[in-house]
C-alpha atoms as a PDB file:
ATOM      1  CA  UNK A   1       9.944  11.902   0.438  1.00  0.00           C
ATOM      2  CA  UNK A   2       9.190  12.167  -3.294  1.00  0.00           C
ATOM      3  CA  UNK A   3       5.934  13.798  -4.082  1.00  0.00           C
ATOM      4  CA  UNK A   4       5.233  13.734  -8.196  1.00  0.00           C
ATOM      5  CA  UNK A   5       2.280  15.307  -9.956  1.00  0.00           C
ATOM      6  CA  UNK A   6       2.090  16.794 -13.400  1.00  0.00           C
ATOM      7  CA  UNK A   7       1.920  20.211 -12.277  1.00  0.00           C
ATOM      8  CA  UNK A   8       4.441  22.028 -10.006  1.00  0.00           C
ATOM      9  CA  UNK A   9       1.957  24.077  -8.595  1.00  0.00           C
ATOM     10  CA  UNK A  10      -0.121  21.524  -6.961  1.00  0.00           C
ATOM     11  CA  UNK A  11       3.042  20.432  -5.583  1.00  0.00           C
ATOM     12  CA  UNK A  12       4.564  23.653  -4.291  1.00  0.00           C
ATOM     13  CA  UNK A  13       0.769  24.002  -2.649  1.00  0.00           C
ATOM     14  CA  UNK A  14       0.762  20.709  -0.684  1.00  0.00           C
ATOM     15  CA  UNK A  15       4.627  20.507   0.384  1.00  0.00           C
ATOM     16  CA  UNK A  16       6.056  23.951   0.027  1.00  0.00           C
ATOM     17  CA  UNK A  17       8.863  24.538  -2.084  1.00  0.00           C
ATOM     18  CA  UNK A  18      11.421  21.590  -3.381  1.00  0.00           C
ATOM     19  CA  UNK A  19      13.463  21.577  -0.243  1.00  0.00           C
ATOM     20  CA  UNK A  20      13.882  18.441   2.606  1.00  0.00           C
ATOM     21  CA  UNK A  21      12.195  16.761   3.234  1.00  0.00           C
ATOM     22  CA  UNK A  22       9.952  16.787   0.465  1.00  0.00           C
ATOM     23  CA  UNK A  23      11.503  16.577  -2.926  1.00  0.00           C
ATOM     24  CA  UNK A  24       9.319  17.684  -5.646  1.00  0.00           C
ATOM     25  CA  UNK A  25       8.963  16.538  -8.930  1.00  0.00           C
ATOM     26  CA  UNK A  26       6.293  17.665 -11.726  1.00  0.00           C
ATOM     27  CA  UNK A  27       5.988  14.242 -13.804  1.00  0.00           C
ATOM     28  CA  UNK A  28       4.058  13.125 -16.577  1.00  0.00           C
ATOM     29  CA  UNK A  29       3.282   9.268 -15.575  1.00  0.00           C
ATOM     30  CA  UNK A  30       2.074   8.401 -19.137  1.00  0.00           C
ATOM     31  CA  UNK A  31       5.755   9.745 -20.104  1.00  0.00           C
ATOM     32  CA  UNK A  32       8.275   6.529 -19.785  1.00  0.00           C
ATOM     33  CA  UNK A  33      10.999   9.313 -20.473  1.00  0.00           C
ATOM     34  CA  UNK A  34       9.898  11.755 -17.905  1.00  0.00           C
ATOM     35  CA  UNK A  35       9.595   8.649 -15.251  1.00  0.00           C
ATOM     36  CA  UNK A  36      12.672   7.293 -15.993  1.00  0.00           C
ATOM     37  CA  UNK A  37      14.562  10.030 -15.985  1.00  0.00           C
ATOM     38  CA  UNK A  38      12.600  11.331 -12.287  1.00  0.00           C
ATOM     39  CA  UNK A  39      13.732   8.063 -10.308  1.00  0.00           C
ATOM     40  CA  UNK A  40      17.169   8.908 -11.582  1.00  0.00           C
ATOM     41  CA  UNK A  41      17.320  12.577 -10.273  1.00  0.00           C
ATOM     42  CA  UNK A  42      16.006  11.345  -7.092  1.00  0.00           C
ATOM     43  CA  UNK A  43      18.666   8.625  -6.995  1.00  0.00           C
ATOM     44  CA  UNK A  44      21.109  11.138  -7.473  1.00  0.00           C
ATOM     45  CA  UNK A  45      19.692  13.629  -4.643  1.00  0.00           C
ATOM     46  CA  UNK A  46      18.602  10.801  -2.423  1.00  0.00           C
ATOM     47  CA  UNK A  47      20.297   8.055  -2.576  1.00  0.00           C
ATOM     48  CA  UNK A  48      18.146   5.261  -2.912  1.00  0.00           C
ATOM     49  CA  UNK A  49      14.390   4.555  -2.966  1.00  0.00           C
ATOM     50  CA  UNK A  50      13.327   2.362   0.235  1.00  0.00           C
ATOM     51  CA  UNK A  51       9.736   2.453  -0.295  1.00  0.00           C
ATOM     52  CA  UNK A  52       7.559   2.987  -3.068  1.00  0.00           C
ATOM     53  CA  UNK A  53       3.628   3.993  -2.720  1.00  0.00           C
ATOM     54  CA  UNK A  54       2.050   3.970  -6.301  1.00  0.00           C
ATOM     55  CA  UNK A  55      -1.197   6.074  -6.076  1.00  0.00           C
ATOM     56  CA  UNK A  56      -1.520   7.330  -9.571  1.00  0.00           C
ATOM     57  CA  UNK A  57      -4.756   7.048 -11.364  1.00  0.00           C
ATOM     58  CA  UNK A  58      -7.525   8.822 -12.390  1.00  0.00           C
ATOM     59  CA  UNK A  59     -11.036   8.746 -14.018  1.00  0.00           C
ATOM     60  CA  UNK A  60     -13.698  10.801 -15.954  1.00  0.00           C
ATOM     61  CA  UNK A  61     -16.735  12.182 -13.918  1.00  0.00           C
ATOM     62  CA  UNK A  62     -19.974  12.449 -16.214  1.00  0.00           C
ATOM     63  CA  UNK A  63     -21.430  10.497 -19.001  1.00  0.00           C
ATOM     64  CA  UNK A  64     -22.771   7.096 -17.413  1.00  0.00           C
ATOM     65  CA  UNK A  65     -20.997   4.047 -18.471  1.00  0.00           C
ATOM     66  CA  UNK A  66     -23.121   3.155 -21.717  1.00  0.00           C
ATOM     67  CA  UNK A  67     -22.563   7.196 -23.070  1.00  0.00           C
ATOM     68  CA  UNK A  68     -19.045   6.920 -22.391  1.00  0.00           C
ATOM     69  CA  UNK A  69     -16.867   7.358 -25.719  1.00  0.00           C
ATOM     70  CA  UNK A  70     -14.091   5.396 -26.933  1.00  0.00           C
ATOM     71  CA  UNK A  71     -12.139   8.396 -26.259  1.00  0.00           C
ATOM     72  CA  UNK A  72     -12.827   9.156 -22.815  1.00  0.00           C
ATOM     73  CA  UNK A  73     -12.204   5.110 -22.444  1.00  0.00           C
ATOM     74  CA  UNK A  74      -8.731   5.035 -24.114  1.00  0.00           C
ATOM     75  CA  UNK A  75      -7.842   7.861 -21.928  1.00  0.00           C
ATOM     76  CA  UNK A  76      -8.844   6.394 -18.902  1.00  0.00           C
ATOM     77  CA  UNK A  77      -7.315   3.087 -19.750  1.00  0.00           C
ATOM     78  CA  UNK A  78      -4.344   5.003 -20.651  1.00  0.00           C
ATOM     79  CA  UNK A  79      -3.894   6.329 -17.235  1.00  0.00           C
ATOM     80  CA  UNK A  80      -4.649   3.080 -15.070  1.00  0.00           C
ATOM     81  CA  UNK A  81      -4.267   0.133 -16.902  1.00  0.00           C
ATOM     82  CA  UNK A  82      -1.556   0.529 -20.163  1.00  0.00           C
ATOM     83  CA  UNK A  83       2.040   1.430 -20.231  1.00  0.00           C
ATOM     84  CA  UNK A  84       3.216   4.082 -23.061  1.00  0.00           C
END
């Protein structure tokens, strides 16, 4: 299994260290580079990829919807919706 997250710590707290049968990987998402060059590491280590679960996304807890600033809306949009 490939667990990615930005930061290795989170990772190394949830699975342990990189080691079977969790293979870690700290990832940028917004980062095409970083992405592309993750599936091709795990290729490498794994093999192939059989299944893929795409859970990334996010959101801002706070203003309500009307306060929210063009900022905080690129971001999130940036995260969910657009490919950079």
């Amino acid at each position: 299994m490939l667990a990615v997250d930005r930061e290795r710590e989170a990772l190394v707290g949830a699975y342990g260290d990189d080691q079977a049968p969790f293979v870690i990987a700290p990832v940028d998402l917004l980062s095409q580079q970083q992405v592309v060059a993750c599936m091709q590491d795990t290729l490498k280590r794994l093999g192939r990829i059989d299944v893929l679960c795409n859970l990334a996304g996010g959101f801002d807890m706070g203003a309500s919807v009307h306060e929210t600033t063009d900022d905080a809306w690129d971001k999130m949009f940036d995260i969910n919706c657009r490919r950079r």
